[in-house]
PDB file of N, CA and C in Angstrom:
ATOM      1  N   UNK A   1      -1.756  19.241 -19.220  1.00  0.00           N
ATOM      2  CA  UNK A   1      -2.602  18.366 -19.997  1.00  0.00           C
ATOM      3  C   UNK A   1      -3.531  17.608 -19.054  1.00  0.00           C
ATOM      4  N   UNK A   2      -4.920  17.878 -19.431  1.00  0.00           N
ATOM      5  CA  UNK A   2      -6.066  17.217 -18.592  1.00  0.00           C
ATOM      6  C   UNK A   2      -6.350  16.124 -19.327  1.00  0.00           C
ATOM      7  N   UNK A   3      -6.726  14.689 -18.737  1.00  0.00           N
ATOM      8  CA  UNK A   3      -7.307  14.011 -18.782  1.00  0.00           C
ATOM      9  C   UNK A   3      -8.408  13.785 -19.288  1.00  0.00           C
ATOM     10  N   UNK A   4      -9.486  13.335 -19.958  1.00  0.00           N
ATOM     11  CA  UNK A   4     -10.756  13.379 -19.340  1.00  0.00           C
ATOM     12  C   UNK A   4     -11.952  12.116 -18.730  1.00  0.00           C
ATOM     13  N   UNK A   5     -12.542  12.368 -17.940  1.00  0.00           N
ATOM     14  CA  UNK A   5     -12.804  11.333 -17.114  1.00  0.00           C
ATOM     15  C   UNK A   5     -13.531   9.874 -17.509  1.00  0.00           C
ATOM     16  N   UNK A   6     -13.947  10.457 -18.817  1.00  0.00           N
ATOM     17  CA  UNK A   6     -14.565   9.577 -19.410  1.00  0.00           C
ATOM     18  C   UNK A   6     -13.163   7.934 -20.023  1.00  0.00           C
ATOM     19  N   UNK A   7     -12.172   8.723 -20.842  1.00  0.00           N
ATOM     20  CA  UNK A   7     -11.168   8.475 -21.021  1.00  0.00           C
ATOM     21  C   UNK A   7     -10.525   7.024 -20.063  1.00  0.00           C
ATOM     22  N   UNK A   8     -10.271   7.630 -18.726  1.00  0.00           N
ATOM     23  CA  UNK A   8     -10.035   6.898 -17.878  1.00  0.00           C
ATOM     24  C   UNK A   8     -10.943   5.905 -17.034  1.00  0.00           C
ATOM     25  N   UNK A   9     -12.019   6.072 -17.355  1.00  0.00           N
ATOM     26  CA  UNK A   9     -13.670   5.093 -16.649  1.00  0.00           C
ATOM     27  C   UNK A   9     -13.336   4.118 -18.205  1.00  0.00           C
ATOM     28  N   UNK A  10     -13.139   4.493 -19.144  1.00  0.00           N
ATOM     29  CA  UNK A  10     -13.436   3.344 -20.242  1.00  0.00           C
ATOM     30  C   UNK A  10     -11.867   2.581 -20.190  1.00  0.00           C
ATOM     31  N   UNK A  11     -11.040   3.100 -19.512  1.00  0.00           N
ATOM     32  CA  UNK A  11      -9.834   2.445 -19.450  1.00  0.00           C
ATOM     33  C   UNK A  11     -10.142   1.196 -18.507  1.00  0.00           C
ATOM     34  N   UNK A  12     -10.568   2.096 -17.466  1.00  0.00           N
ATOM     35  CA  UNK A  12     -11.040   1.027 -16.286  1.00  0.00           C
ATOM     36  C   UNK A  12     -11.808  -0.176 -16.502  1.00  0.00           C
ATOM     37  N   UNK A  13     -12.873   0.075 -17.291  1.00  0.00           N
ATOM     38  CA  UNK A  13     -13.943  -0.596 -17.362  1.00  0.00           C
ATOM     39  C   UNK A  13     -13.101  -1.621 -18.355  1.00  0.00           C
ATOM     40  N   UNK A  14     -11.997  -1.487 -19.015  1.00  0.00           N
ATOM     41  CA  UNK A  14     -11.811  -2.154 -20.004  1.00  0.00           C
ATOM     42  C   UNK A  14     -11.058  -3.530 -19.269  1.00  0.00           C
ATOM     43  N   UNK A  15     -10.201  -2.632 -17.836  1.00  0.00           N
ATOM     44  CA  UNK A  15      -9.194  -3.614 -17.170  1.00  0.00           C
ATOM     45  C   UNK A  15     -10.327  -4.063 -16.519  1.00  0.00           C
ATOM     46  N   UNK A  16     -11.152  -3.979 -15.578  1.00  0.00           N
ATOM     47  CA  UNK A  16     -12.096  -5.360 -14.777  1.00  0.00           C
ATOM     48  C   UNK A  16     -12.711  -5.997 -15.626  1.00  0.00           C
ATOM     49  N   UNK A  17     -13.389  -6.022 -17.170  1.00  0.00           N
ATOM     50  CA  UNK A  17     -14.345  -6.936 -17.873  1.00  0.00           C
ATOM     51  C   UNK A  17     -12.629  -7.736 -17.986  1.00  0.00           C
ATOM     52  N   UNK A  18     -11.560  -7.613 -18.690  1.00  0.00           N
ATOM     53  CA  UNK A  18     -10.203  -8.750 -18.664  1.00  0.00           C
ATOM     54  C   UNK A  18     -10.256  -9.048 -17.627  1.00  0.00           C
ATOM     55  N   UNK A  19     -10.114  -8.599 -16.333  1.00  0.00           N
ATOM     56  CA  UNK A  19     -10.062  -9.334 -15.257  1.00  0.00           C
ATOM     57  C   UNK A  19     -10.843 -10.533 -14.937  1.00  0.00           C
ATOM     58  N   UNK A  20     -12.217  -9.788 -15.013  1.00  0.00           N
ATOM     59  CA  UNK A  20     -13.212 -10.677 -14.809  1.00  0.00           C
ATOM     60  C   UNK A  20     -13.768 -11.697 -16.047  1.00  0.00           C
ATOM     61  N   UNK A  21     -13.266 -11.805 -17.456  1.00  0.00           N
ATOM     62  CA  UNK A  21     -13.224 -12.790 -18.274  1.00  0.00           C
ATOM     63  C   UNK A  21     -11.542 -13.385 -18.199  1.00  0.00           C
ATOM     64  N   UNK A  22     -11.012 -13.413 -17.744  1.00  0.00           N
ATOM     65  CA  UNK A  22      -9.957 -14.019 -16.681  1.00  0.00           C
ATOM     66  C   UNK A  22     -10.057 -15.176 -15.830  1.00  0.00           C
ATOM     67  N   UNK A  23     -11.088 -14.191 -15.065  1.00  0.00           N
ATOM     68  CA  UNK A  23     -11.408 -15.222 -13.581  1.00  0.00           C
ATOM     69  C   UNK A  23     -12.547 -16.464 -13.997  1.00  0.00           C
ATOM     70  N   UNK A  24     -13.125 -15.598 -14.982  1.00  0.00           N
ATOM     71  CA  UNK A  24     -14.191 -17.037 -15.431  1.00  0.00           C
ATOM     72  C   UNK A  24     -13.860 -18.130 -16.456  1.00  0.00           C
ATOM     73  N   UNK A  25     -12.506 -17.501 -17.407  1.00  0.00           N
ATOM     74  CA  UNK A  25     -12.072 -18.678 -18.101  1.00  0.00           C
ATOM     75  C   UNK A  25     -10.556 -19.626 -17.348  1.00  0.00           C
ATOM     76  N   UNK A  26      -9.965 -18.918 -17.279  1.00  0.00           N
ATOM     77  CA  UNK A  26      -8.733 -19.626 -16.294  1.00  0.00           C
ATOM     78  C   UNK A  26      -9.006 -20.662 -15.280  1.00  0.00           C
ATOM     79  N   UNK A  27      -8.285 -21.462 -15.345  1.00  0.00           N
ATOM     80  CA  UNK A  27      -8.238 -22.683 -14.301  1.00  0.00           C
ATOM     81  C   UNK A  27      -7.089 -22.815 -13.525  1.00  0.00           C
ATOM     82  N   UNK A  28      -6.347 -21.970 -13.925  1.00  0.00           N
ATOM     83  CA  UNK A  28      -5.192 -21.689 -12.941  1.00  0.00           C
ATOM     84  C   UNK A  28      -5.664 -20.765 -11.578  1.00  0.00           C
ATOM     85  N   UNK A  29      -5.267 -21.499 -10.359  1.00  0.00           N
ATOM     86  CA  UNK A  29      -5.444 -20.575  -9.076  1.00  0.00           C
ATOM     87  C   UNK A  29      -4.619 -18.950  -9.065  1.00  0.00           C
ATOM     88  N   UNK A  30      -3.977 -19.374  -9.527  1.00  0.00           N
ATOM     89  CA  UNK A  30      -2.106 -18.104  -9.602  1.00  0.00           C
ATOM     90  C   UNK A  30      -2.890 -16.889 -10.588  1.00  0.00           C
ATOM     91  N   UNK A  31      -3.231 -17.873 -11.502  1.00  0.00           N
ATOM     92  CA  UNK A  31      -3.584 -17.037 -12.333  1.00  0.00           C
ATOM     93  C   UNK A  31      -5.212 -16.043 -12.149  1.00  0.00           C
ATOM     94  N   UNK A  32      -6.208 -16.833 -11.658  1.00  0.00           N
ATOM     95  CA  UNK A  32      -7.227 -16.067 -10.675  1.00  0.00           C
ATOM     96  C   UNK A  32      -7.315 -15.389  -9.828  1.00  0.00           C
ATOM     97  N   UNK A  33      -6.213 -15.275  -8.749  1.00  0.00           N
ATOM     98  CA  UNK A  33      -5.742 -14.705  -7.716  1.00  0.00           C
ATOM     99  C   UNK A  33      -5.420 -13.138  -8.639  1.00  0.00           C
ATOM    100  N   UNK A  34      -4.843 -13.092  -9.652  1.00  0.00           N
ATOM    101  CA  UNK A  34      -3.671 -12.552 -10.621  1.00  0.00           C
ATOM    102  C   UNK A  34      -5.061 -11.322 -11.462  1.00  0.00           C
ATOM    103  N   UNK A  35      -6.134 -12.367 -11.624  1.00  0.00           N
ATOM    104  CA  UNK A  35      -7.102 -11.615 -12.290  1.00  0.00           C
ATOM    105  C   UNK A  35      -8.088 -10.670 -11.220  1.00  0.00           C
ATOM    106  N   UNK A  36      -8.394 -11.454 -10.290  1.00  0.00           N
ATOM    107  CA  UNK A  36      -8.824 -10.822  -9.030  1.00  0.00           C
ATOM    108  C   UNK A  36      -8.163  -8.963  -8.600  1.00  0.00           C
ATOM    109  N   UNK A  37      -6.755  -9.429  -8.418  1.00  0.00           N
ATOM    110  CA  UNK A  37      -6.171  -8.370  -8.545  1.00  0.00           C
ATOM    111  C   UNK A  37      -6.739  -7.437  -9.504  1.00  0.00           C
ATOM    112  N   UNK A  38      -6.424  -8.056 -10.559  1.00  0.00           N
ATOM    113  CA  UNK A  38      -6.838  -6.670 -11.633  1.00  0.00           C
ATOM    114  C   UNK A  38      -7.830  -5.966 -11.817  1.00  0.00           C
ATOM    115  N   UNK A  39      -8.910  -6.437 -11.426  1.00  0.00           N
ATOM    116  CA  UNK A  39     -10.159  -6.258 -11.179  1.00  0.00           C
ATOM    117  C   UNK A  39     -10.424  -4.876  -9.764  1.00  0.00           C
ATOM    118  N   UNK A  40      -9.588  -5.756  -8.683  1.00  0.00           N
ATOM    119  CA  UNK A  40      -9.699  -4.555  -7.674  1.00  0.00           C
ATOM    120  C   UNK A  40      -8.920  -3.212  -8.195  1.00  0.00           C
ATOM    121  N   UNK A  41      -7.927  -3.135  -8.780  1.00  0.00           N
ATOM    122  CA  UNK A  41      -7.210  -2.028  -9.115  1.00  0.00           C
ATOM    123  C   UNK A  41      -8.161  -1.262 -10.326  1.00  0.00           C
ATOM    124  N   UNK A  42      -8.787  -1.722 -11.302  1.00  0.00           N
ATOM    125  CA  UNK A  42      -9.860  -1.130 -11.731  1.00  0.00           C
ATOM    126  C   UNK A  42     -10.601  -0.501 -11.564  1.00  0.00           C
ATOM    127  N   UNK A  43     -11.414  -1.017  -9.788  1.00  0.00           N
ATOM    128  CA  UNK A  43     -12.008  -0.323  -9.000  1.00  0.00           C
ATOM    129  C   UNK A  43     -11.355   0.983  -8.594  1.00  0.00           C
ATOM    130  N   UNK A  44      -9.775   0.675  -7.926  1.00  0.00           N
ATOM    131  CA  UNK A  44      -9.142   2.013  -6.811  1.00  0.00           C
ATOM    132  C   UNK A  44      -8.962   2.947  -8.409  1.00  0.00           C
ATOM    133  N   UNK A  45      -8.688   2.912  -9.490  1.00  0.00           N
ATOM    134  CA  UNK A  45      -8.440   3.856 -10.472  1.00  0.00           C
ATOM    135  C   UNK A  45      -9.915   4.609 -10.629  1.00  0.00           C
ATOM    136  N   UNK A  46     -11.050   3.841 -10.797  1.00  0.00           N
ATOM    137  CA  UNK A  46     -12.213   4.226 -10.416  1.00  0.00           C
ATOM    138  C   UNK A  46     -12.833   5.529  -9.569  1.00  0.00           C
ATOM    139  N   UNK A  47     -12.589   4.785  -8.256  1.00  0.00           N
ATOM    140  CA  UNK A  47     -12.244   5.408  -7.224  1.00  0.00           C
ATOM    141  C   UNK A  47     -11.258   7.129  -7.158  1.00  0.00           C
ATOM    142  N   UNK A  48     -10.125   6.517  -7.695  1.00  0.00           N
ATOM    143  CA  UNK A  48      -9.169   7.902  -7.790  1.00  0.00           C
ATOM    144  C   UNK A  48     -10.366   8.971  -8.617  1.00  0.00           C
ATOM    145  N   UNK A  49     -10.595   8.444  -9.932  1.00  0.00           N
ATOM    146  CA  UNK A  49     -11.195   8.992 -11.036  1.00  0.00           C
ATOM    147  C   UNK A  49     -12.289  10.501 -10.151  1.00  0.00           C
ATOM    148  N   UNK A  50     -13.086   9.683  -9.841  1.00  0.00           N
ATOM    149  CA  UNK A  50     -14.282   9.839  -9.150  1.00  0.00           C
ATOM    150  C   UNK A  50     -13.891  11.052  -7.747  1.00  0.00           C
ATOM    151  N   UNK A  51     -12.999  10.389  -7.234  1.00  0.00           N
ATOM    152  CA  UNK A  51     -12.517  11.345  -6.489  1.00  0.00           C
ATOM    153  C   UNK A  51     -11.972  12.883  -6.418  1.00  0.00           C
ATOM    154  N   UNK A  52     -10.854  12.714  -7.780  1.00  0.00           N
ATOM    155  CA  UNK A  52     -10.563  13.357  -8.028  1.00  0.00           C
ATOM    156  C   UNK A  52     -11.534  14.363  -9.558  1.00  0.00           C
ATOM    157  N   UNK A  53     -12.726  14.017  -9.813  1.00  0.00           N
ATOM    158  CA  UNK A  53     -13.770  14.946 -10.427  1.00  0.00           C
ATOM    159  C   UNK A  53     -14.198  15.620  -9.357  1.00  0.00           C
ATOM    160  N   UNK A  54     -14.825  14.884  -7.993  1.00  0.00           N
ATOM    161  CA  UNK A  54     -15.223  15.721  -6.915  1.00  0.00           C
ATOM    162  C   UNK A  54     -14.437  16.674  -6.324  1.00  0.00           C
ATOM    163  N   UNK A  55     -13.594  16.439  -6.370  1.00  0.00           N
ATOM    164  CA  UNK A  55     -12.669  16.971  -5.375  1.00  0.00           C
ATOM    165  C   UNK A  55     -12.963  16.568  -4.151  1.00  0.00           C
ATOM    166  N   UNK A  56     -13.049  15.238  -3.812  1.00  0.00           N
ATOM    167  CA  UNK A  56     -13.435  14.491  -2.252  1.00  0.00           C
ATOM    168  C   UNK A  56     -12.312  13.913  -2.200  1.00  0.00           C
ATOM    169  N   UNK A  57     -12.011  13.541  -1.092  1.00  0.00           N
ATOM    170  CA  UNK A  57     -10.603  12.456  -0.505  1.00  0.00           C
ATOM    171  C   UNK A  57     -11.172  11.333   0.039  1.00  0.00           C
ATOM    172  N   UNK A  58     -12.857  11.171  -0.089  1.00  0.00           N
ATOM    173  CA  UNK A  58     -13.318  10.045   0.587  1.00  0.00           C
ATOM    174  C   UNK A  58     -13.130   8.542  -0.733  1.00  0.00           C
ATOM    175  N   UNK A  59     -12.987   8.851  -1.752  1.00  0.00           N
ATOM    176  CA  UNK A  59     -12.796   7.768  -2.573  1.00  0.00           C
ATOM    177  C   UNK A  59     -11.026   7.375  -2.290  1.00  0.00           C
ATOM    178  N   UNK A  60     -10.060   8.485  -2.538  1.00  0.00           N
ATOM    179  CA  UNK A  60      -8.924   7.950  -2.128  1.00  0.00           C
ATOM    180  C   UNK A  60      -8.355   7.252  -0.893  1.00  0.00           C
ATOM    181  N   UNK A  61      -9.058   7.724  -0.026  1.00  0.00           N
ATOM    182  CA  UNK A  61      -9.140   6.893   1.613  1.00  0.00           C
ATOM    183  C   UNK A  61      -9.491   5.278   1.054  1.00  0.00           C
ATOM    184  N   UNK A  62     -11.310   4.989   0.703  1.00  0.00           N
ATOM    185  CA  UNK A  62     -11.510   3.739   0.573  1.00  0.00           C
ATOM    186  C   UNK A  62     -10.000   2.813  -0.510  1.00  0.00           C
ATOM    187  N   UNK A  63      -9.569   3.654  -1.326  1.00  0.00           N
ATOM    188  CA  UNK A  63      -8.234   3.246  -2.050  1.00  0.00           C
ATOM    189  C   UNK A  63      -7.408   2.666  -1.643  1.00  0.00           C
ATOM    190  N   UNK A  64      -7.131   3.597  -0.022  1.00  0.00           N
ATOM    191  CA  UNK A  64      -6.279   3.038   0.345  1.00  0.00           C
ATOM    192  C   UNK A  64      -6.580   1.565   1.391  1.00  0.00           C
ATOM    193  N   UNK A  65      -8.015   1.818   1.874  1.00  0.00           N
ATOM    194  CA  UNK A  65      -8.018   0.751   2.432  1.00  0.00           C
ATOM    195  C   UNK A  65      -8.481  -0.791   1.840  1.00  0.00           C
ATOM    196  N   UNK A  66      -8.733  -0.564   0.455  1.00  0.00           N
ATOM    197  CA  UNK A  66      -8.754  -1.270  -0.539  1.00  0.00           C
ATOM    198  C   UNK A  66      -7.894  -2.192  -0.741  1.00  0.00           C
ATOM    199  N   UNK A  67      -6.728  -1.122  -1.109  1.00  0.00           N
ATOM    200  CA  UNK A  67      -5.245  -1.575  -1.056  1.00  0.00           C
ATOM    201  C   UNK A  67      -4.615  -2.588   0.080  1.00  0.00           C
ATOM    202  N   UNK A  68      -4.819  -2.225   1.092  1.00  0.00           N
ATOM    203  CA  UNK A  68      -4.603  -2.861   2.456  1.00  0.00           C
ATOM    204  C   UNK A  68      -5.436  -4.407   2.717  1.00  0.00           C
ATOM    205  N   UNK A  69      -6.709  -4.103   2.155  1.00  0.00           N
ATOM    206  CA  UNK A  69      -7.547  -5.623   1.853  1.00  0.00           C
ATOM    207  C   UNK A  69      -7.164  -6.494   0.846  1.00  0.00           C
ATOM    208  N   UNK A  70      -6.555  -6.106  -0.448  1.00  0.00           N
ATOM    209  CA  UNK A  70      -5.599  -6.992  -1.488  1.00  0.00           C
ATOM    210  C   UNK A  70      -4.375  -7.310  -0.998  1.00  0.00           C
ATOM    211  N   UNK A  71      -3.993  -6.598  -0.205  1.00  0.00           N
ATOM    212  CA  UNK A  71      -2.505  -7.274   0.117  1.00  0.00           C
ATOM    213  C   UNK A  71      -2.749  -8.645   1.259  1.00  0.00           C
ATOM    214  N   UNK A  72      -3.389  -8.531   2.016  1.00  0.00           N
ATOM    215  CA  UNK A  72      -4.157  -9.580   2.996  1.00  0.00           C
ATOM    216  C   UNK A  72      -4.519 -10.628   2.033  1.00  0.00           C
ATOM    217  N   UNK A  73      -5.729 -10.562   1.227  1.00  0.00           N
ATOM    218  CA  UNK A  73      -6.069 -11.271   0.580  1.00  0.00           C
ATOM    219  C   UNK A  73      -4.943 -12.439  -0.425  1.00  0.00           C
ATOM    220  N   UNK A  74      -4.233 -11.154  -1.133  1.00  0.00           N
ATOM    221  CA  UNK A  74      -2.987 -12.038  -1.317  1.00  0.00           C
ATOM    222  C   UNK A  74      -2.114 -12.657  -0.702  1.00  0.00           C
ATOM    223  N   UNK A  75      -1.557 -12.373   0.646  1.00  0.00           N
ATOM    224  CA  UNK A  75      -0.613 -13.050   1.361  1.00  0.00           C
ATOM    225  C   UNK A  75      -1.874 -14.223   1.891  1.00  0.00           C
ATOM    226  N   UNK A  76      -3.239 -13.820   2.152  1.00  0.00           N
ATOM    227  CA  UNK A  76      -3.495 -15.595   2.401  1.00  0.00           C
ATOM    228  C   UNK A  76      -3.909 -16.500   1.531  1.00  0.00           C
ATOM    229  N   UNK A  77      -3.881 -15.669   0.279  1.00  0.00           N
ATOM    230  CA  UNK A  77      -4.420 -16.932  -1.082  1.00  0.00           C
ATOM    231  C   UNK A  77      -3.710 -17.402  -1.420  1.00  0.00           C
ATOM    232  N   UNK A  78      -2.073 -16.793  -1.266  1.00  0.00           N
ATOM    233  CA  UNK A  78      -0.371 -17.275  -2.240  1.00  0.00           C
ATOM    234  C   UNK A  78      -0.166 -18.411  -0.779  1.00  0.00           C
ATOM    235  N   UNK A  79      -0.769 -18.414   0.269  1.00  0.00           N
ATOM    236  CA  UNK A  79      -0.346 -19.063   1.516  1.00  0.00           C
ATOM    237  C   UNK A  79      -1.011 -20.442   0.703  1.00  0.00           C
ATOM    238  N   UNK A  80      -2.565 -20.440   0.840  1.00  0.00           N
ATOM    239  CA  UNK A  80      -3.528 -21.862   0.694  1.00  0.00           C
ATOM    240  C   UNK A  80      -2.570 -22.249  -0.899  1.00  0.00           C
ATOM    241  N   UNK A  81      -2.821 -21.448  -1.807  1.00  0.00           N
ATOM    242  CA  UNK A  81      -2.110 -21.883  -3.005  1.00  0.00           C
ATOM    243  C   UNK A  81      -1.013 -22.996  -2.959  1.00  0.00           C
ATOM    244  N   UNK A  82       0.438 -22.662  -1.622  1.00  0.00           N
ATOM    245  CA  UNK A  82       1.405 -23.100  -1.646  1.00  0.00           C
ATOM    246  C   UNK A  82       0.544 -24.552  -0.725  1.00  0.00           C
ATOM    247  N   UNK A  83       0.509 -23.964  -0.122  1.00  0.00           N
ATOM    248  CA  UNK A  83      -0.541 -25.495   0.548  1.00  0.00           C
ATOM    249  C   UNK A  83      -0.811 -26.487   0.028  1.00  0.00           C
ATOM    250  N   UNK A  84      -1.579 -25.914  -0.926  1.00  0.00           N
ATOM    251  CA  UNK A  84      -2.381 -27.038  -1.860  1.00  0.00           C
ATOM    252  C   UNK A  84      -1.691 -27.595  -2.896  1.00  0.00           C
ATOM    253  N   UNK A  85      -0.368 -26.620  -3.316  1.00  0.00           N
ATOM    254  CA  UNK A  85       0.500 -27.397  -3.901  1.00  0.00           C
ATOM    255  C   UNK A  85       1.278 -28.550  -3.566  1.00  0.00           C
ATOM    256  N   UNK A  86       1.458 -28.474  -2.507  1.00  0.00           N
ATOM    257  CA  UNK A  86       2.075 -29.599  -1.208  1.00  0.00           C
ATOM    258  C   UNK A  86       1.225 -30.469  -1.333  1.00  0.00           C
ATOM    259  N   UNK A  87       0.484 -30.608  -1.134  1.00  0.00           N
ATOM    260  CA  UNK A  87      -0.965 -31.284  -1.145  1.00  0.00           C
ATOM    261  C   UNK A  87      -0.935 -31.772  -2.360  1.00  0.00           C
ATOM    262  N   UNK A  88      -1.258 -31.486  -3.377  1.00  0.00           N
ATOM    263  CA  UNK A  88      -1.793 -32.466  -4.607  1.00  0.00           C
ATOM    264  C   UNK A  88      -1.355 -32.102  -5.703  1.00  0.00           C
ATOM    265  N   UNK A  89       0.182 -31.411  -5.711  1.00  0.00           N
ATOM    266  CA  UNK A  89       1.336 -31.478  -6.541  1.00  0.00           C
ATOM    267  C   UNK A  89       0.363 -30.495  -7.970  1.00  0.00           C
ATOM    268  N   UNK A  90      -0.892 -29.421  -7.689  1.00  0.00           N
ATOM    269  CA  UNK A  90      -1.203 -29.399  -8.781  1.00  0.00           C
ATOM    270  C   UNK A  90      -1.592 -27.912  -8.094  1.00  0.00           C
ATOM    271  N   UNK A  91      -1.957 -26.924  -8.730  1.00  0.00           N
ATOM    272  CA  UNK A  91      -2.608 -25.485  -8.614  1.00  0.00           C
ATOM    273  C   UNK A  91      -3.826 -25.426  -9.784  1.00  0.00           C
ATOM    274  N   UNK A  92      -4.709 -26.458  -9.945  1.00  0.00           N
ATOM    275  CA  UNK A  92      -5.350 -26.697 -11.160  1.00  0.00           C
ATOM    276  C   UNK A  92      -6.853 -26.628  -9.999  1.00  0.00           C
ATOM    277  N   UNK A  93      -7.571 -26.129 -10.447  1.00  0.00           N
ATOM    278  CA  UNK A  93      -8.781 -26.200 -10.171  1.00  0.00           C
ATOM    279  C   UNK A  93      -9.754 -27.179 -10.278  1.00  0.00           C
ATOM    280  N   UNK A  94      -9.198 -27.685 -11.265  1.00  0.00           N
ATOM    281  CA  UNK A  94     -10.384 -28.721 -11.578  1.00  0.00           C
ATOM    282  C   UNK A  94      -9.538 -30.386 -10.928  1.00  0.00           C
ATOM    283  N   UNK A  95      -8.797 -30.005 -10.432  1.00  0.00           N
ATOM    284  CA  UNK A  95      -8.195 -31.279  -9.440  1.00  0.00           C
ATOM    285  C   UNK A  95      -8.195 -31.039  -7.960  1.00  0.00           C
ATOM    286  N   UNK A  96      -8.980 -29.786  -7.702  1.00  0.00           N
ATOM    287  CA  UNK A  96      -9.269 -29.405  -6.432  1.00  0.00           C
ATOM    288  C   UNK A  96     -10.396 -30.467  -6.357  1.00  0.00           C
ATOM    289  N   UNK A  97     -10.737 -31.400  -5.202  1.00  0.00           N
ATOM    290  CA  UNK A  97     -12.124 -32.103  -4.704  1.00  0.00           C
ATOM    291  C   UNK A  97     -11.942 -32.198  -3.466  1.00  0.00           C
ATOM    292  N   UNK A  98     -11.483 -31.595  -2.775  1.00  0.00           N
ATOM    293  CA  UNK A  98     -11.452 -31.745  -1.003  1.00  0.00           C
ATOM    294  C   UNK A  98     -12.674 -31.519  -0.686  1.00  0.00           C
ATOM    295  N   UNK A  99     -13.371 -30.709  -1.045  1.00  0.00           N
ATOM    296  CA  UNK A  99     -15.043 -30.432  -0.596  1.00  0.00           C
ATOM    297  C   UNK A  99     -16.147 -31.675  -1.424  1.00  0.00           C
ATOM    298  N   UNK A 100     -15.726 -32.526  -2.128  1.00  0.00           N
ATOM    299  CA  UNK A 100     -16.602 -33.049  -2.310  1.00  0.00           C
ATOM    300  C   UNK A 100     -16.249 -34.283  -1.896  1.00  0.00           C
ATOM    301  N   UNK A 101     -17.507 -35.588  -1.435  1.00  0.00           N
ATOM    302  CA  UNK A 101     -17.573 -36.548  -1.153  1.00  0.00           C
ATOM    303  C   UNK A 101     -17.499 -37.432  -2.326  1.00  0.00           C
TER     304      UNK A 101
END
């Protein structure tokens, strides 16, 4: 049983617009971090998609190094997160003001 590519691009497309109406309504950090994610994995399914119509391995490579840039990203955003929880007992965005005077 084949797939078809279209199928899986409208799947995709369906998980980054949630992601990314996620990241723009949420005020939770955890939870942005959370949407962020979803968004990149949208992309690597993308990616696979695309790849695997060509028959190239150059989309599954960037996948993987994709992959390797979200996990970074996450171990230093869950880092500042815990930080800032220490800090001002809150993960709320809109009680973030360290940058402003």
């Amino acid at each position: 049983m084949r797939i078809e590519p279209w199928v899986v691009l409208s799947f995709c497309s369906i998980i980054f617009f949630t992601g990314l109406f996620g990241l723009i309504v949420r005020r939770n950090i955890l939870v942005i971090l959370m949407c962020i994610e979803l968004m990149l994995n949208a992309v690597n399914l993308t990616f696979v998609t695309f790849s695997n119509l060509l028959h190239d391995m150059t989309g599954q490579m960037a996948v993987f190094f994709i992959i390797t840039v979200a996990a970074a990203e996450s171990a230093v955003g869950l880092g500042l997160v815990i930080a800032m929880f220490r800090t001002l007992r809150s993960v709320d965005t809109d009680s973030i003001q360290l940058l402003r005077e």
